[in-house]
C-alpha atoms as a PDB file:
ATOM      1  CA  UNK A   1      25.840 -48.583-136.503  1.00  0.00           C
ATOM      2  CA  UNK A   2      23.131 -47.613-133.975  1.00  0.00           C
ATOM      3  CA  UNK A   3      20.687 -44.830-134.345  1.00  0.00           C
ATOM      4  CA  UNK A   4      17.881 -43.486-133.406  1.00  0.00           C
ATOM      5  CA  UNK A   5      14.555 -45.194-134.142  1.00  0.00           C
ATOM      6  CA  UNK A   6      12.744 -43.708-136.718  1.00  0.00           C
ATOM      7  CA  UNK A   7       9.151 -43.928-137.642  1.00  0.00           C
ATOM      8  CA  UNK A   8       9.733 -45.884-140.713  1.00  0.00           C
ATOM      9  CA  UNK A   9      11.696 -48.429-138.991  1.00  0.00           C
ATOM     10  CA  UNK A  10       8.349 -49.587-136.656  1.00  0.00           C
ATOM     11  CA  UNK A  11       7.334 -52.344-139.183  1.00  0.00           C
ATOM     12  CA  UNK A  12      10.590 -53.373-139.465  1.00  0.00           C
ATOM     13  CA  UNK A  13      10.928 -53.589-135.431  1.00  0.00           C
ATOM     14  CA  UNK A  14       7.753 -55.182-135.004  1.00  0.00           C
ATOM     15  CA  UNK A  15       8.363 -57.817-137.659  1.00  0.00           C
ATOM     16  CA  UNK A  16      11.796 -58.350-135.601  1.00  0.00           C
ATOM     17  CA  UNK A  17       9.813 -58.452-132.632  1.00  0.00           C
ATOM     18  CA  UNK A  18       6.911 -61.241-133.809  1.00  0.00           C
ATOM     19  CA  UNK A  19       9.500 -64.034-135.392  1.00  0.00           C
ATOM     20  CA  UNK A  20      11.605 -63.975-132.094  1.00  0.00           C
ATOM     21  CA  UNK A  21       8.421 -64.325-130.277  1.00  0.00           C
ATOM     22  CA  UNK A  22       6.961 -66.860-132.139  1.00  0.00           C
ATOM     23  CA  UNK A  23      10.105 -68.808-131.897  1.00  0.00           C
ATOM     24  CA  UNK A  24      10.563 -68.268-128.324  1.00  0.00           C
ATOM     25  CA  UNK A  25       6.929 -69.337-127.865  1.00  0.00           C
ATOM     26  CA  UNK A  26       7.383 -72.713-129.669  1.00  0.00           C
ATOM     27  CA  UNK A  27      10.478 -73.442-127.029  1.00  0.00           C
ATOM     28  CA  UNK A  28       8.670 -72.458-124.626  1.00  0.00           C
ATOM     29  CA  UNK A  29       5.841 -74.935-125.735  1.00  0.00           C
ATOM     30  CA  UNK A  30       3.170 -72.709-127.342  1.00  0.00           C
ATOM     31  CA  UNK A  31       1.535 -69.445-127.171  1.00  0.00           C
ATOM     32  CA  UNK A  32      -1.110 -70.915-124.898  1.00  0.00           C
ATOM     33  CA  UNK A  33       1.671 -71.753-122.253  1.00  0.00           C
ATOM     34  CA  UNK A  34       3.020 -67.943-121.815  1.00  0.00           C
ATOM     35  CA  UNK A  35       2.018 -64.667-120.932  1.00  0.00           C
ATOM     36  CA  UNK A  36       3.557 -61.617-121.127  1.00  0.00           C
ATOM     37  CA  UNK A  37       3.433 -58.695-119.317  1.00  0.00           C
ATOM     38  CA  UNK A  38       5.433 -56.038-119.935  1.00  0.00           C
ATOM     39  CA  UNK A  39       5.668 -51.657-118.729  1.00  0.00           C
ATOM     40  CA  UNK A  40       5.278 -49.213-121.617  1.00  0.00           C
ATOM     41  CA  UNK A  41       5.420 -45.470-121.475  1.00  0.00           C
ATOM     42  CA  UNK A  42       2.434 -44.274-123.072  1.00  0.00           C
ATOM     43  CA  UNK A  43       3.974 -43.250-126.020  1.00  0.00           C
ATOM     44  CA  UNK A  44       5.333 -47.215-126.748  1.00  0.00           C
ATOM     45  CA  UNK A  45       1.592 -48.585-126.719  1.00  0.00           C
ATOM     46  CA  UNK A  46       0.454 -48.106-130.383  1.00  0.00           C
ATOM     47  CA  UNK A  47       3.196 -50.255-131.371  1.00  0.00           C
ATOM     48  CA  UNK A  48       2.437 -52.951-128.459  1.00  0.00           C
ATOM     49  CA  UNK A  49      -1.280 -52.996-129.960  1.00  0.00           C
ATOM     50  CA  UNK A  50       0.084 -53.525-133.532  1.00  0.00           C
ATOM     51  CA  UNK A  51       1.674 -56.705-132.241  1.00  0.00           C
ATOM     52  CA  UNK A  52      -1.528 -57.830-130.948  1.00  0.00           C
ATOM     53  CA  UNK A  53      -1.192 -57.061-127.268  1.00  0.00           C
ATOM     54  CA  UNK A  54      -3.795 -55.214-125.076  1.00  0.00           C
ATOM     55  CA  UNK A  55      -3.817 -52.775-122.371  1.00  0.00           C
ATOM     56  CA  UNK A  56      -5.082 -54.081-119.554  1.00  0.00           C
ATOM     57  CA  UNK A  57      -6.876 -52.547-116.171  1.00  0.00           C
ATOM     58  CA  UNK A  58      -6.394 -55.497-113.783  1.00  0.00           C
ATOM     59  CA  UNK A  59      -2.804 -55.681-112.807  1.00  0.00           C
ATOM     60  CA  UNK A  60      -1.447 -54.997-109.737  1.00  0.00           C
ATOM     61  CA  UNK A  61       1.817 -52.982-109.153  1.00  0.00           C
ATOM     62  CA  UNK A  62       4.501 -53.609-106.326  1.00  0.00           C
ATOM     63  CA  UNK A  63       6.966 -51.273-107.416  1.00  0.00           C
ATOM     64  CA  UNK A  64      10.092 -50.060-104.786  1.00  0.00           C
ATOM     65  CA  UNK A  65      12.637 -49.577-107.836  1.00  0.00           C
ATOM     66  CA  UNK A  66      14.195 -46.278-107.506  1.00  0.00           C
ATOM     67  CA  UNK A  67      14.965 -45.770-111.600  1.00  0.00           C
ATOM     68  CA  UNK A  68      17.861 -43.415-112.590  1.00  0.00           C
ATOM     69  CA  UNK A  69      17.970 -42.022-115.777  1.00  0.00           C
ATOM     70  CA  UNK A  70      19.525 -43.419-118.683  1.00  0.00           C
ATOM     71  CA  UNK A  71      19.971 -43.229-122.190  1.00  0.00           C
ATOM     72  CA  UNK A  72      19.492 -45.490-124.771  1.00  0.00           C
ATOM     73  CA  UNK A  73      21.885 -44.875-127.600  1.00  0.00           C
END
């Protein structure tokens, strides 16, 4: 069944989120051969920072995408 993330489930999630990472990064050839960049609504970055990534202030947006709304269920 899906549901709704809760707030207990964000270890869980991020644990998820670290293992396929690391494996991805060893196919990939390392962690020192990748980066990632990725667009989180404010409210997502406290968990991005948990997983050891950092805001940054030096990248450039080229954005014509006209998003439609959508739900996530």
């Amino acid at each position: 069944m899906i549901r709704e993330l809760q707030k207990a489930d964000i270890n869980k999630v991020a644990d998820i989120w670290l293992d396929t990472n690391v494996t991805a990064h060893s196919l990939a050839g390392g962690k020192k051969d990748i980066a990632v960049y990725l667009v989180a609504n404010e409210n997502a970055i406290a968990f991005y920072e948990k997983l050891g990534m950092k805001k940054a202030n030096d990248v450039m947006e080229y954005n014509h995408i006209e998003w439609t709304p959508f739900t996530v269920k």
